[in-house]
Protein backbone atom coordinates (compact mmCIF):
# COMPACT_ATOMS: atom_id res chain seq x y z
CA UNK A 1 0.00 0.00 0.00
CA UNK A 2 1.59 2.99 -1.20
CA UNK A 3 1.31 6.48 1.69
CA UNK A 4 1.42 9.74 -0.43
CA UNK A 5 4.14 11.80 -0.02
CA UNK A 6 1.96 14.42 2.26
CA UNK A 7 1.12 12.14 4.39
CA UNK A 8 4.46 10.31 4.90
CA UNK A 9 6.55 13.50 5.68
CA UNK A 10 4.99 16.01 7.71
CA UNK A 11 6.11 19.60 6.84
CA UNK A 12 5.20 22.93 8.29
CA UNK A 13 2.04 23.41 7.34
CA UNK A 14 0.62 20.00 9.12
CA UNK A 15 2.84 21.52 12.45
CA UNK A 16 0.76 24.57 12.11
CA UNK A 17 -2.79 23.58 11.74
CA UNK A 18 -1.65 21.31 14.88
CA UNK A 19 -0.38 24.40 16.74
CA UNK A 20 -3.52 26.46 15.44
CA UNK A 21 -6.32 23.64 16.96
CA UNK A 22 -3.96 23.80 19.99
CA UNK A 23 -4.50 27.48 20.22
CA UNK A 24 -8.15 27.41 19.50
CA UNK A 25 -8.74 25.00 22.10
CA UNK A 26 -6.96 26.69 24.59
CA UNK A 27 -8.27 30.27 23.68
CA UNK A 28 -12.19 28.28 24.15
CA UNK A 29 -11.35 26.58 27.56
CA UNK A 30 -9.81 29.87 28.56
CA UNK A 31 -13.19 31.90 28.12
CA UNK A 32 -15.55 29.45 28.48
CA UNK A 33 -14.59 27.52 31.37
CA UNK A 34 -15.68 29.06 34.81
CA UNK A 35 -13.15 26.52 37.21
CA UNK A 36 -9.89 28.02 37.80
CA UNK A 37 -8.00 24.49 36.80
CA UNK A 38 -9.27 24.51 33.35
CA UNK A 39 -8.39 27.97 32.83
CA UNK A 40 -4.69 27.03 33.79
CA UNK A 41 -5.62 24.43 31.58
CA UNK A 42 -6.30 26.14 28.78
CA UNK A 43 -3.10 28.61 29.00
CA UNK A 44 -0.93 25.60 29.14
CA UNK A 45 -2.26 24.51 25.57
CA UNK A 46 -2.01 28.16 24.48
CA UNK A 47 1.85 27.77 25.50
CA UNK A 48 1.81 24.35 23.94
CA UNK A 49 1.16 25.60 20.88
CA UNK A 50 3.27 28.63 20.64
CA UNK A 51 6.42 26.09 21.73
CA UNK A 52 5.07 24.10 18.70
CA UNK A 53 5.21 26.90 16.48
CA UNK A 54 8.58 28.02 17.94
CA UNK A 55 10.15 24.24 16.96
CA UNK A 56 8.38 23.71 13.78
CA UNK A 57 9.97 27.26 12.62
CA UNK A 58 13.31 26.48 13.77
CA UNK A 59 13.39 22.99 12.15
CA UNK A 60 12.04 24.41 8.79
CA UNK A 61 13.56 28.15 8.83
CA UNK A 62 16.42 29.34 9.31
CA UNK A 63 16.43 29.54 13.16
CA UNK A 64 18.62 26.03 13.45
CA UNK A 65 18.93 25.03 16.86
CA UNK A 66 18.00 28.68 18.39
CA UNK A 67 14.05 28.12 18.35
CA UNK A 68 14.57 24.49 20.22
CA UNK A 69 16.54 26.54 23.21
CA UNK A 70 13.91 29.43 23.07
CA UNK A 71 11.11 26.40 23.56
CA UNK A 72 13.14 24.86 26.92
CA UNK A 73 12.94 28.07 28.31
CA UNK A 74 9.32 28.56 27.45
CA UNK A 75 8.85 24.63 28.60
CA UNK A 76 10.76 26.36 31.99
CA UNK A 77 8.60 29.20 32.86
CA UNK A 78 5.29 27.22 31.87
CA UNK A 79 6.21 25.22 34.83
CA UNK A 80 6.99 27.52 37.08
CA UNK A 81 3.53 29.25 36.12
CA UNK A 82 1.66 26.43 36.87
CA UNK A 83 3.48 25.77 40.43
CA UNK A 84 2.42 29.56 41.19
CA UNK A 85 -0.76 29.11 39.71
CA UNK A 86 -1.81 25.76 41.55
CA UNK A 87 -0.61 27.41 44.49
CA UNK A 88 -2.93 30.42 44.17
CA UNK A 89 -5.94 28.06 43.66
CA UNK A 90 -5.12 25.91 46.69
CA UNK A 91 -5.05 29.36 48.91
CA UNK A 92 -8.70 30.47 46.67
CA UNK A 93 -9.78 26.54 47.41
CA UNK A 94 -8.70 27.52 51.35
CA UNK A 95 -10.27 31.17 51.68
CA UNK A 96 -13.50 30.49 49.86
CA UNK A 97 -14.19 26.65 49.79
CA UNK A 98 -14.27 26.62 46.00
CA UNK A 99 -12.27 27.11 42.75
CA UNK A 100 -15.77 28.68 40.82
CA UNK A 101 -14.22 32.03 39.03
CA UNK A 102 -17.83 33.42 39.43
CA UNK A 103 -18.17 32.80 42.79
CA UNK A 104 -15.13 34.35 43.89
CA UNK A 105 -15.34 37.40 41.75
CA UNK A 106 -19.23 37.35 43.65
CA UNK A 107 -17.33 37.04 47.28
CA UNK A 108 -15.12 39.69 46.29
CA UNK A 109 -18.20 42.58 46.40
């Protein structure tokens, strides 16, 4: 069974409709979810897909091994993030008994 050539090798365009679904998932969970966890989830897909984009351009540009170094870092500080973050929803989960974006926003008035 023969694979066409499209299919076999990936190139950059099949790395950025990944990275774009990535984004558009991220972007939705991001507005539409109301629980602080899947908003954190969300961002960490948004940064998912911007390290995709970041490796996918240095493996098919002209960035060589600069865009894979620029992604560790970005890998780095998405970590960091969530530790913060988590840490701030434990303290919400402590102060107001749940992680509800709406009802905290409502406690805060």
């Amino acid at each position: 069974m023969l694979i066409p050539e499209w299919i076999a090798e990936p190139g950059l365009n099949h790395f950025l409709v990944v990275s774009a679904i990535l984004f558009s998932l991220g972007i939705m969970a991001v507005i539409s979810r109301r629980n602080l966890i899947m908003i954190l989830m969300g961002v960490e897909l948004i940064l998912n897909s911007a390290n995709l984009n970041i490796v996918a351009f240095s493996r098919y540009g002209t960035l060589s091994l600069d865009g894979h170094m620029i992604a560790l870092f970005v890998i780095i500080i998405a970590a960091a993030e969530a530790a913060v973050a988590l840490a701030i929803a434990l303290n919400i989960y402590n102060r107001f008994g749940s992680v509800d974006v709406q009802q905290v926003s409502d406690l805060k008035n």
